[in-house]
C-alpha atoms as a PDB file:
ATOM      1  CA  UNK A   1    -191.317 117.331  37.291  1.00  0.00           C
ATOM      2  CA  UNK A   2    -189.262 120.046  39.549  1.00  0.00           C
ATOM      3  CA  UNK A   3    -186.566 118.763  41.711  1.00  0.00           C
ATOM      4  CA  UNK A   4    -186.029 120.459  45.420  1.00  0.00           C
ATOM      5  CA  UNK A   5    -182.863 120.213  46.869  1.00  0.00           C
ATOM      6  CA  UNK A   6    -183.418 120.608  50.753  1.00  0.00           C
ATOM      7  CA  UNK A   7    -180.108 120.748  53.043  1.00  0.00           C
ATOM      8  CA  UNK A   8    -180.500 119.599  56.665  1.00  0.00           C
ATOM      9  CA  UNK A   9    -179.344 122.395  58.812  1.00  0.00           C
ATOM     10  CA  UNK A  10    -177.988 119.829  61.326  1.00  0.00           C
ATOM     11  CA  UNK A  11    -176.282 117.314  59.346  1.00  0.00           C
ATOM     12  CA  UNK A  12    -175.827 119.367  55.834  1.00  0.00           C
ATOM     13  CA  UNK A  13    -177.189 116.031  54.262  1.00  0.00           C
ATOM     14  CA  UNK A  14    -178.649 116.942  50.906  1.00  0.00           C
ATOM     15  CA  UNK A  15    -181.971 115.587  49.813  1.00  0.00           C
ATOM     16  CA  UNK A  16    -183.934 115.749  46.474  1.00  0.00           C
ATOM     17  CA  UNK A  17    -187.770 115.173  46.249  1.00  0.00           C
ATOM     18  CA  UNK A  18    -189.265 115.551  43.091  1.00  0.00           C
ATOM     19  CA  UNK A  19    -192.750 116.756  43.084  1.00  0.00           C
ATOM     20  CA  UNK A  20    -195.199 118.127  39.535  1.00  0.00           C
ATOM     21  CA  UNK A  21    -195.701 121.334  38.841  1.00  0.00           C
ATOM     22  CA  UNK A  22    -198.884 121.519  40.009  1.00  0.00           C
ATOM     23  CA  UNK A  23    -197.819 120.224  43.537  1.00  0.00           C
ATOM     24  CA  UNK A  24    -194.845 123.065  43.323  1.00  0.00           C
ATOM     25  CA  UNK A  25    -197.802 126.206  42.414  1.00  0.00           C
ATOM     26  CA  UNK A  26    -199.703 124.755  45.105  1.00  0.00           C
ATOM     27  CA  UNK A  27    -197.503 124.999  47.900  1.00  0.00           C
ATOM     28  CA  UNK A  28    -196.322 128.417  46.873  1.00  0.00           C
ATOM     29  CA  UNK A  29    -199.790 129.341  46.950  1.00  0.00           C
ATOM     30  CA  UNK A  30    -199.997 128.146  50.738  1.00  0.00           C
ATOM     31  CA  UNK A  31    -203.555 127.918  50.513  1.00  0.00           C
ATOM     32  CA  UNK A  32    -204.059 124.338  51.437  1.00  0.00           C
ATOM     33  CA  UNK A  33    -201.903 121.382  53.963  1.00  0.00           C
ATOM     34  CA  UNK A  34    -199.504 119.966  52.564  1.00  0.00           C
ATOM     35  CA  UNK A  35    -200.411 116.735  53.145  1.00  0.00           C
ATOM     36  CA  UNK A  36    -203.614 117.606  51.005  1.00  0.00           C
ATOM     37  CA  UNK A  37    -200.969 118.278  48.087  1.00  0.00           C
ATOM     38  CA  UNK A  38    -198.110 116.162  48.942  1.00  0.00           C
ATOM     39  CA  UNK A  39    -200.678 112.853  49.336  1.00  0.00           C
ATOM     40  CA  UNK A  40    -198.308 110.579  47.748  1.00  0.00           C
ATOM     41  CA  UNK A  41    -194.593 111.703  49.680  1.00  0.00           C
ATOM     42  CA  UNK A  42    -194.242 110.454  52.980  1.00  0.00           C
ATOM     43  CA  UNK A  43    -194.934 112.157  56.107  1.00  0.00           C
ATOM     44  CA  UNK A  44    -190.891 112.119  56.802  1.00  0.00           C
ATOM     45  CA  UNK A  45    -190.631 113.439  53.281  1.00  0.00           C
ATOM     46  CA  UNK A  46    -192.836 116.258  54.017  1.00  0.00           C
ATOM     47  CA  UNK A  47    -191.455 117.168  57.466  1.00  0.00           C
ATOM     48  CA  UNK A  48    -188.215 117.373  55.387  1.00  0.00           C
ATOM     49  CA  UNK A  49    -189.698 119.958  52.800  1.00  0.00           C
ATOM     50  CA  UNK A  50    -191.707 122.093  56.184  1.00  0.00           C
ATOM     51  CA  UNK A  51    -188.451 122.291  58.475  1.00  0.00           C
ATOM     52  CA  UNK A  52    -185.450 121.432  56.406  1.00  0.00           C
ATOM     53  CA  UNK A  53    -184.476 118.138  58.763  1.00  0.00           C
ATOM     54  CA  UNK A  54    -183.939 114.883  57.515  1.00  0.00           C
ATOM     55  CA  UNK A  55    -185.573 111.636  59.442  1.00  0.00           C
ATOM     56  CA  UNK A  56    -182.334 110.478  60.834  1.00  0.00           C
ATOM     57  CA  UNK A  57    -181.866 114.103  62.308  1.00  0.00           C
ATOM     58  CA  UNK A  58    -185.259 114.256  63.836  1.00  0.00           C
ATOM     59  CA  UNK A  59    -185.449 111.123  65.225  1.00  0.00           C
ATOM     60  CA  UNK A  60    -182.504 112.242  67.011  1.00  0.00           C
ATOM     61  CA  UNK A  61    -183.656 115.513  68.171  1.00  0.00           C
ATOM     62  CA  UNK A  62    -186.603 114.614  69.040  1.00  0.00           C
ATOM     63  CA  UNK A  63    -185.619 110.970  70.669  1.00  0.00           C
ATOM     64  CA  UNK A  64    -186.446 111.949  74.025  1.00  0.00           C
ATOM     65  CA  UNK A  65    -190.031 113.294  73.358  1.00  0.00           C
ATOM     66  CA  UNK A  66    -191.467 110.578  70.973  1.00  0.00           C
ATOM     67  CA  UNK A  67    -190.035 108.018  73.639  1.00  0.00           C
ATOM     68  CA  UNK A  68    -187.682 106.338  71.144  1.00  0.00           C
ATOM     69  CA  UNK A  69    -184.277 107.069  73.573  1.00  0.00           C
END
């Protein structure tokens, strides 16, 4: 298993996902979605690993557009 520490570049919150080495060569290849690699993370988990953000932080961004506010 490799760990990967992702910072949230509005909060500095630190999260870990751990994800097989396979997963890990595949992304790096960037060849396929990452929801076709990632099929068992959740979609919040996976917006984390694309943009760096953590849920909280996005639903708080993005409050206004989603119609959550």
């Amino acid at each position: 298993m490799v760990n990967v520490s992702v910072t949230c570049p509005n909060c500095k919150k630190k999260s870990v996902l751990q994800m097989t080495e396979q997963q890990c060569r595949e992304l790096n290849k960037g060849e396929k979605h990452i929801q076709d690699i990632l099929t068992d993370f959740s979609p919040e988990d996976r917006e984390t690993l694309i943009s760096g953000i953590c849920p909280k932080c996005w639903d708080e961004i993005f409050a206004d557009e989603e119609g959550i506010a």
